[in-house]
Protein backbone atom coordinates (compact mmCIF):
# COMPACT_ATOMS: atom_id res chain seq x y z
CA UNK A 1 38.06 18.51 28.72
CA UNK A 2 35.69 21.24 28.91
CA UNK A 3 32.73 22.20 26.35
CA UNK A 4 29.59 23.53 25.46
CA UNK A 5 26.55 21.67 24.85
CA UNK A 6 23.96 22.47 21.83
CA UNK A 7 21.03 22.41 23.90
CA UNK A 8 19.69 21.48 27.75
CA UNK A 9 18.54 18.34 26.38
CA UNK A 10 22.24 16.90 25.38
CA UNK A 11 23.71 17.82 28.93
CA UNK A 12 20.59 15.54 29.95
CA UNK A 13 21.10 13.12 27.31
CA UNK A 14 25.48 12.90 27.26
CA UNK A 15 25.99 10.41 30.25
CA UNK A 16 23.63 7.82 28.21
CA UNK A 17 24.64 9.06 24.55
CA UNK A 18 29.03 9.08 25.40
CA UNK A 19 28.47 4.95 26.17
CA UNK A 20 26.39 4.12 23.60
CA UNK A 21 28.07 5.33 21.02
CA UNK A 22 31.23 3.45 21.80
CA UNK A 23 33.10 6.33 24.18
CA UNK A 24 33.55 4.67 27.57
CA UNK A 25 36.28 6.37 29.00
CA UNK A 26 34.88 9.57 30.03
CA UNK A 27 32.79 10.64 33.11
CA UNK A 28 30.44 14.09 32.75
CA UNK A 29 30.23 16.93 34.91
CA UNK A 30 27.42 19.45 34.77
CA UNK A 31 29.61 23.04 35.37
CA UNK A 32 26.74 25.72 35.00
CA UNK A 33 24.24 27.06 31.63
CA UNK A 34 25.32 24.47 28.55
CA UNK A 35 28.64 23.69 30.17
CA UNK A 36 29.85 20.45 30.91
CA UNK A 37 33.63 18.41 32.17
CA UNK A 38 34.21 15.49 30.35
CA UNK A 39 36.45 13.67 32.97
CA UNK A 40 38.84 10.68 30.83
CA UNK A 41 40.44 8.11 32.79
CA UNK A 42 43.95 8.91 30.87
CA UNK A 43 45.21 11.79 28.49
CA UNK A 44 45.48 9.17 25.64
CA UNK A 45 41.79 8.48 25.97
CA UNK A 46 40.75 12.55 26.25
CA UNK A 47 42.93 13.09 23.01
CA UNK A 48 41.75 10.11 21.05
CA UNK A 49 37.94 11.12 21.77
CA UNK A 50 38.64 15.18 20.84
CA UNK A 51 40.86 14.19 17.53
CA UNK A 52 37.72 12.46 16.13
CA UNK A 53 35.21 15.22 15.91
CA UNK A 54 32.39 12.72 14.47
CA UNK A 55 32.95 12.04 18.46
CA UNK A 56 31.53 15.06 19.91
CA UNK A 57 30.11 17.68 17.14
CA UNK A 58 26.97 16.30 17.38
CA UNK A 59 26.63 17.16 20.58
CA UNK A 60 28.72 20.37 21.35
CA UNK A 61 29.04 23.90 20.05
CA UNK A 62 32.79 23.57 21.24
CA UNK A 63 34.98 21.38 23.20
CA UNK A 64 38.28 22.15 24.24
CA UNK A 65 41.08 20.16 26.10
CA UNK A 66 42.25 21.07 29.59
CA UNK A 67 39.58 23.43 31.92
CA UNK A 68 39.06 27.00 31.16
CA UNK A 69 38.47 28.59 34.12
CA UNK A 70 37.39 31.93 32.00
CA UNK A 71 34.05 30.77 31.61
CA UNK A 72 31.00 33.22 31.77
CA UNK A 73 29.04 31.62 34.93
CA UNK A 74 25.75 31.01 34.08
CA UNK A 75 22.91 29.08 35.76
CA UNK A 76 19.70 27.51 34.17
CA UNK A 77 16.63 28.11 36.33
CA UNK A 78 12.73 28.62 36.05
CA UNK A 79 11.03 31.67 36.70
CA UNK A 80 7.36 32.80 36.94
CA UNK A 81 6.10 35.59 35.19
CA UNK A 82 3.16 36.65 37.20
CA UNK A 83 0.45 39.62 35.81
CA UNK A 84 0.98 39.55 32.39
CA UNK A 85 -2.83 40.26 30.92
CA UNK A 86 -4.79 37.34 29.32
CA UNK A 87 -4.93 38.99 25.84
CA UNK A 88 -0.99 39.16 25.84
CA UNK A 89 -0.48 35.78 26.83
CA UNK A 90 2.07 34.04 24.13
CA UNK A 91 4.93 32.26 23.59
CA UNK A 92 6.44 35.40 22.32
CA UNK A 93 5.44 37.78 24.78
CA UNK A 94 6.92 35.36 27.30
CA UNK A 95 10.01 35.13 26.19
CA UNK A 96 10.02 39.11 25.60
CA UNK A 97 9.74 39.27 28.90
CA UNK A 98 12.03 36.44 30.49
CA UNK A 99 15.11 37.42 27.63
CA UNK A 100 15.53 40.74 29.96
CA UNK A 101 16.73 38.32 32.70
CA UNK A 102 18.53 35.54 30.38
CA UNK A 103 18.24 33.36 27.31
CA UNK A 104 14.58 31.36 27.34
CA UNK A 105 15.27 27.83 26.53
CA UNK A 106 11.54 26.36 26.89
CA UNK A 107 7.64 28.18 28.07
CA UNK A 108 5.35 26.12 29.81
CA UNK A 109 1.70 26.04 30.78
CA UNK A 110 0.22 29.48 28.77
CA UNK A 111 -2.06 28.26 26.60
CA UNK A 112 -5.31 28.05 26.79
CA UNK A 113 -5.56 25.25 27.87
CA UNK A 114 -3.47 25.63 31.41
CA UNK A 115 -5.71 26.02 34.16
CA UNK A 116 -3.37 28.34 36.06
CA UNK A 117 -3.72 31.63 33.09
CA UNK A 118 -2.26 33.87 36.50
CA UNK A 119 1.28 33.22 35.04
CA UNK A 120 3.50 31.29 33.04
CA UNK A 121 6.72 29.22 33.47
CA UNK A 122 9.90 30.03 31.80
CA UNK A 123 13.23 27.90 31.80
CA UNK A 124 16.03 30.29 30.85
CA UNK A 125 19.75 30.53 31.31
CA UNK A 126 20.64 33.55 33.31
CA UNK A 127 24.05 35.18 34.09
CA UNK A 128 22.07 36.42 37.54
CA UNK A 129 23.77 34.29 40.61
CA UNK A 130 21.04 35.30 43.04
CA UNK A 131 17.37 34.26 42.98
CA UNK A 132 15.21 36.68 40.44
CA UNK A 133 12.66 39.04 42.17
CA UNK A 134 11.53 41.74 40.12
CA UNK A 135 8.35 43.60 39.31
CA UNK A 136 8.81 44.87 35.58
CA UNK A 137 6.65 47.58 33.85
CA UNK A 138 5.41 46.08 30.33
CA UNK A 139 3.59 48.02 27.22
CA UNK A 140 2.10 46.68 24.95
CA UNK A 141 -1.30 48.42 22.51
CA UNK A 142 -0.04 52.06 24.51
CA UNK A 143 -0.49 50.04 27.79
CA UNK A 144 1.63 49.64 30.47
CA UNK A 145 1.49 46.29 33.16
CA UNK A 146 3.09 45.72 35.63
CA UNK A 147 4.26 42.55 36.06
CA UNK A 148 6.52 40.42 38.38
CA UNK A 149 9.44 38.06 37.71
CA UNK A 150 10.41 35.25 39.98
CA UNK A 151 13.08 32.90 39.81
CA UNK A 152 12.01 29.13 41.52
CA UNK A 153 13.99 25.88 42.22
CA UNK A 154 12.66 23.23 40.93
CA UNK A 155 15.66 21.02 42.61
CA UNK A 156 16.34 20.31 39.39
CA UNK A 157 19.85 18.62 37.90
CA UNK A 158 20.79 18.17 34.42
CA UNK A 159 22.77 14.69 34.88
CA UNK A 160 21.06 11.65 36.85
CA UNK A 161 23.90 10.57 38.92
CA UNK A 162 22.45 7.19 38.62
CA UNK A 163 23.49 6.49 34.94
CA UNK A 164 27.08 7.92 35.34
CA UNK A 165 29.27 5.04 35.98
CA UNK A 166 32.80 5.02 38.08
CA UNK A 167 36.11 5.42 35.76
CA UNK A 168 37.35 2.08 35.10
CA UNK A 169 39.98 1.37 33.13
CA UNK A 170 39.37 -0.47 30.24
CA UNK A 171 43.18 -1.53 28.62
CA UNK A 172 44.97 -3.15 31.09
CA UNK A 173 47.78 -3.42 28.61
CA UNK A 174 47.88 0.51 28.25
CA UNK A 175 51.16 2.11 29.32
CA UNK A 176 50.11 5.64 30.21
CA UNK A 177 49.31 5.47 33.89
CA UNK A 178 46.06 5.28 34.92
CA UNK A 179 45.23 8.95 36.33
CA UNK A 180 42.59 11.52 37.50
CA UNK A 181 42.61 13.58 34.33
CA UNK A 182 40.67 16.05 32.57
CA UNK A 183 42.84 16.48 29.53
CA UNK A 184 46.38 17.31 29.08
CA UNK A 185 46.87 19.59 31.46
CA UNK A 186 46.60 18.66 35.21
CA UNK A 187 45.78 20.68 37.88
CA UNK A 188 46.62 21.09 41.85
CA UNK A 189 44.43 22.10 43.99
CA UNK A 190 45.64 24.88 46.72
């Protein structure tokens, strides 16, 4: 089963939330932006859990059996937005800035506050495969700055793998066959 998340914090949040709200058959699978594979131990389990929505619309804009291999690949990365002027510094001008390269999802460290006013930190989802490096020109008040964009790893991963627990089947009495599933369809790879 494939699906989109609301927000970065669910994809976080799923591998604890699925359990402890009663759904112990499936695995997750971080698959790129808000994306995620929710990987069910049968097809009976994967239907059950999609047929009761109260199961997953809190979570997910949509969620859809089988994979869908259509997908728009996108990545979530930080990037630093280096020469923007200290008058200019704000949330919004941030995000002005870091939307030409993707969606922003959070801003960090450019208040006043920060000790580092040089640049600011911008988590965004970005349909860019390759590490950002750009210098961008930037007007604001009939000025224009120039000012660079650059994508950073921050070896960051959405799902701790230490929380996701092996599929084990939980109805030994169960007569589908206990399989590698992610829905009803199955797939072979080539």
């Amino acid at each position: 089963m494939v699906g989109e998340t609301i927000s970065i914090q669910h994809i976080t949040d799923l591998p604890t939330l699925l359990p402890l709200d009663g759904n112990l058959a499936g695995v997750v699978h971080y698959i790129g932006g808000l994306n995620i594979i929710i990987k069910f131990i049968n097809s009976k389990s994967a239907k059950a859990f999609y047929d009761n929505e109260h199961n997953w619309n809190r979570w997910f804009k949509w969620l859809k059996m089988g994979f869908n291999d259509d997908l728009i690949q996108e990545r979530i990365t930080w990037i630093k937005i280096n020469g923007l002027s200290i008058r200019f510094r704000s949330n919004e001008k941030f995000a002005l800035i870091a939307n030409a390269f993707g969606k922003t999802l959070e801003i960090i460290g450019i208040d006043s506050n920060a000790y580092d006013l040089s640049r600011g930190n911008v988590y965004i989802i970005t349909k860019h495969t390759t590490i950002i490096n750009e210098v961008v020109n930037v007007s604001f008040e009939n000025k224009v700055f120039r000012v660079g964009v650059v994508g950073y790893d921050r070896d960051w991963s959405p799902i701790d793998k230490s929380i996701q627990k092996e599929l084990v089947p939980h109805d030994n009495n169960n007569d589908d066959d206990v399989e590698d599933d992610m829905g009803e369809e199955n797939y072979e790879e080539e």
